[in-house]
C-alpha atoms as a PDB file:
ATOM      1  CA  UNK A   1     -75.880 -31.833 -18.617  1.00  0.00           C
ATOM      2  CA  UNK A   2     -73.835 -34.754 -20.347  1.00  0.00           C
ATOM      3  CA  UNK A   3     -71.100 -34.862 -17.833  1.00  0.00           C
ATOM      4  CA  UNK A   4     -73.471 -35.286 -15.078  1.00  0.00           C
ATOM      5  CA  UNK A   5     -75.037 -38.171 -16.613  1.00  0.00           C
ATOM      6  CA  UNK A   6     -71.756 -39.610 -17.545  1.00  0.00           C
ATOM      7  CA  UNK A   7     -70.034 -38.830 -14.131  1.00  0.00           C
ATOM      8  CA  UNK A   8     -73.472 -40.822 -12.675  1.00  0.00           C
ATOM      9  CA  UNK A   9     -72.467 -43.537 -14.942  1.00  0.00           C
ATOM     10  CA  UNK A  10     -69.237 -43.946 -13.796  1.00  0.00           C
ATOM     11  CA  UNK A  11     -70.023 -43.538 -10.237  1.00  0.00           C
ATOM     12  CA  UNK A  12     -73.093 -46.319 -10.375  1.00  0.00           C
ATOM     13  CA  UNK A  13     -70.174 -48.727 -11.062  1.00  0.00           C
ATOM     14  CA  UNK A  14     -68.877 -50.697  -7.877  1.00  0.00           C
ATOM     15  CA  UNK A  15     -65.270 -52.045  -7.460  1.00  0.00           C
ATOM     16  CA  UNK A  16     -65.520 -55.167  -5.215  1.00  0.00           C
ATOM     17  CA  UNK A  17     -63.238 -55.484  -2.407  1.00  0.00           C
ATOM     18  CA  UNK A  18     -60.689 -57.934  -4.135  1.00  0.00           C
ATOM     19  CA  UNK A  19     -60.001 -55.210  -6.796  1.00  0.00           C
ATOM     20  CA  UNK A  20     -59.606 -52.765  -4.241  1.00  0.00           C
ATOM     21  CA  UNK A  21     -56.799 -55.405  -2.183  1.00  0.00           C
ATOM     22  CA  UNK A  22     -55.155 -55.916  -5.240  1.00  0.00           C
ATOM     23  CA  UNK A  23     -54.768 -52.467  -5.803  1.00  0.00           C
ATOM     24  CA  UNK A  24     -53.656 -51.582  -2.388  1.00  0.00           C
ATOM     25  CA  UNK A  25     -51.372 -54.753  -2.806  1.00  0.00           C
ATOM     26  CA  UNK A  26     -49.542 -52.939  -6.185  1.00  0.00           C
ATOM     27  CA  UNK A  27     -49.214 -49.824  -4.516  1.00  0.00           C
ATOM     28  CA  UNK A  28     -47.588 -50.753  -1.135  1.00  0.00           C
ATOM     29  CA  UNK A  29     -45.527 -52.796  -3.260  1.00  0.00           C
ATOM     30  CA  UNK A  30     -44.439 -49.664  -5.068  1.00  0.00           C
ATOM     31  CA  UNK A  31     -44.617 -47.375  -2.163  1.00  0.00           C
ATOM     32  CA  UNK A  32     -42.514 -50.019  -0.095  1.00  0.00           C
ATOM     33  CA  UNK A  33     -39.626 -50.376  -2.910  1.00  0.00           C
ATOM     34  CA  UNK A  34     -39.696 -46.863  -3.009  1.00  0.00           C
ATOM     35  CA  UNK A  35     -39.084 -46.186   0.272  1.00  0.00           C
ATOM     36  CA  UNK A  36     -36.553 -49.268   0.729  1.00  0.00           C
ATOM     37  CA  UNK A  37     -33.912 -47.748  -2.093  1.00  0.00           C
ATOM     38  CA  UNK A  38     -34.235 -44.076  -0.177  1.00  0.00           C
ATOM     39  CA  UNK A  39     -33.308 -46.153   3.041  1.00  0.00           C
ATOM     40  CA  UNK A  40     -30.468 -47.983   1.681  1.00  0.00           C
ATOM     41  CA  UNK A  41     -29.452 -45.007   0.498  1.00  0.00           C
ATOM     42  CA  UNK A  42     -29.814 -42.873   3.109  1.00  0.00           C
ATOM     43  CA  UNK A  43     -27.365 -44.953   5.330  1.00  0.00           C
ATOM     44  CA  UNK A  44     -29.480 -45.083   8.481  1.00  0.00           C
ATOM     45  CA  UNK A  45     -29.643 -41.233   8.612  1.00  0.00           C
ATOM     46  CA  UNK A  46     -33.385 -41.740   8.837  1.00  0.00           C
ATOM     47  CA  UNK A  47     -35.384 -44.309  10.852  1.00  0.00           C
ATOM     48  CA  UNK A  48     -37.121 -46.981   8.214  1.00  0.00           C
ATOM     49  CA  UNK A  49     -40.290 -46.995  10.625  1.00  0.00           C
ATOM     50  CA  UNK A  50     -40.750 -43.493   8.876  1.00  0.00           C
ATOM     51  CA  UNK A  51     -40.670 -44.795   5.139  1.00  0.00           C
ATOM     52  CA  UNK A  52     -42.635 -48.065   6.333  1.00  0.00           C
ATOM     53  CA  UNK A  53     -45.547 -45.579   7.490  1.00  0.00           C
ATOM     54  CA  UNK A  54     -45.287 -42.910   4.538  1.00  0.00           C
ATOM     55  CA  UNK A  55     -45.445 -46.249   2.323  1.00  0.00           C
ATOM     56  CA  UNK A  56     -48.684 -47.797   3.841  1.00  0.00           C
ATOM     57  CA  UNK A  57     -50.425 -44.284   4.154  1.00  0.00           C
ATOM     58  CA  UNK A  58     -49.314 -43.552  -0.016  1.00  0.00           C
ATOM     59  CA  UNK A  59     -50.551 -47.098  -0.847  1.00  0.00           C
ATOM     60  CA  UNK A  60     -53.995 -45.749   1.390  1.00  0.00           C
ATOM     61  CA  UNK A  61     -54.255 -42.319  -0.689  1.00  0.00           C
ATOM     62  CA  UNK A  62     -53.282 -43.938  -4.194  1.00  0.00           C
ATOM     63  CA  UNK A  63     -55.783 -46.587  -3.980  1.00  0.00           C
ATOM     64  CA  UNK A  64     -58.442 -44.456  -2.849  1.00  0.00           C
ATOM     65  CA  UNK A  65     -57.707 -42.184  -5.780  1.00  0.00           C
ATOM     66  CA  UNK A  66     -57.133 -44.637  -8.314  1.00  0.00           C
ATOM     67  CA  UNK A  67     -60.909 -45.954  -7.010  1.00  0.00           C
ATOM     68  CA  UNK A  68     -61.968 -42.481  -7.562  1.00  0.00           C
ATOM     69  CA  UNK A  69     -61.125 -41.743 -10.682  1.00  0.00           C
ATOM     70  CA  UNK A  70     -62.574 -45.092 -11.905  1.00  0.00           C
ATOM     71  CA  UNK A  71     -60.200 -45.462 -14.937  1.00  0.00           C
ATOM     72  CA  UNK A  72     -59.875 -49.094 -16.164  1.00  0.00           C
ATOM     73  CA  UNK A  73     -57.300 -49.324 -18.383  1.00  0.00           C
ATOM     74  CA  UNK A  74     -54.144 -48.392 -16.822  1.00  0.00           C
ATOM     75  CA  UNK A  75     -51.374 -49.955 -16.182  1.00  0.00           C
ATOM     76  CA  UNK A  76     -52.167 -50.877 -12.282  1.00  0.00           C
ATOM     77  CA  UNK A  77     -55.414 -52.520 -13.932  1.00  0.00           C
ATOM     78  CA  UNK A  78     -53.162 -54.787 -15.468  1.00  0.00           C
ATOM     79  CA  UNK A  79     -50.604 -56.204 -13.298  1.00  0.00           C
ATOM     80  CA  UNK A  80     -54.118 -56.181 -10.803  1.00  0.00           C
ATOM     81  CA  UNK A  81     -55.570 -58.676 -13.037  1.00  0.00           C
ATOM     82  CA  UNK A  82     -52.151 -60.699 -13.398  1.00  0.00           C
ATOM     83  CA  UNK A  83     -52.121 -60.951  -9.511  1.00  0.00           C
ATOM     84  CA  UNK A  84     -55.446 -62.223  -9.575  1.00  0.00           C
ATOM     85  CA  UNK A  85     -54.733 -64.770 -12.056  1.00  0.00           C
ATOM     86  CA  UNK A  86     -51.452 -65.830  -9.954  1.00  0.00           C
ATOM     87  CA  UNK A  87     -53.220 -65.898  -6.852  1.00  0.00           C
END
């Protein structure tokens, strides 16, 4: 009976759309490095229109997650707020 009332809790709270940019922004960042040092490496075995799409559509999944989940003291939450401030 307590988790429902604390997973209603949780789920009342709204991330606005900037949070949920800057989040996409850290993880196609990630994603995108990612991908770019398997490339290099790879020496043009692969195409990098393959790691540029597996990049965006991770960034996609792990911000949609990461919005799930609703946890808001991670690291992401932190270099999220940095961007902010920089931006």
């Amino acid at each position: 009976m307590k988790q429902k009332k604390m997973k209603q809790k949780k789920s009342n709270k709204k991330i606005s759309i900037k949070h949920q940019i800057g989040y996409f922004i850290i993880y196609i960042i990630l994603f995108g490095t990612i991908g770019a040092f398997i490339d290099y490496y790879a020496y043009d075995l692969i195409s990098p229109w393959i790691f540029i799409i597996i990049s965006f559509i991770g960034a996609i999944w792990a911000t949609y997650v990461h919005i799930g989940l609703n946890k808001r003291n991670s690291k992401v939450d932190e270099l999220e707020k940095t961007l902010e401030e920089i931006v």
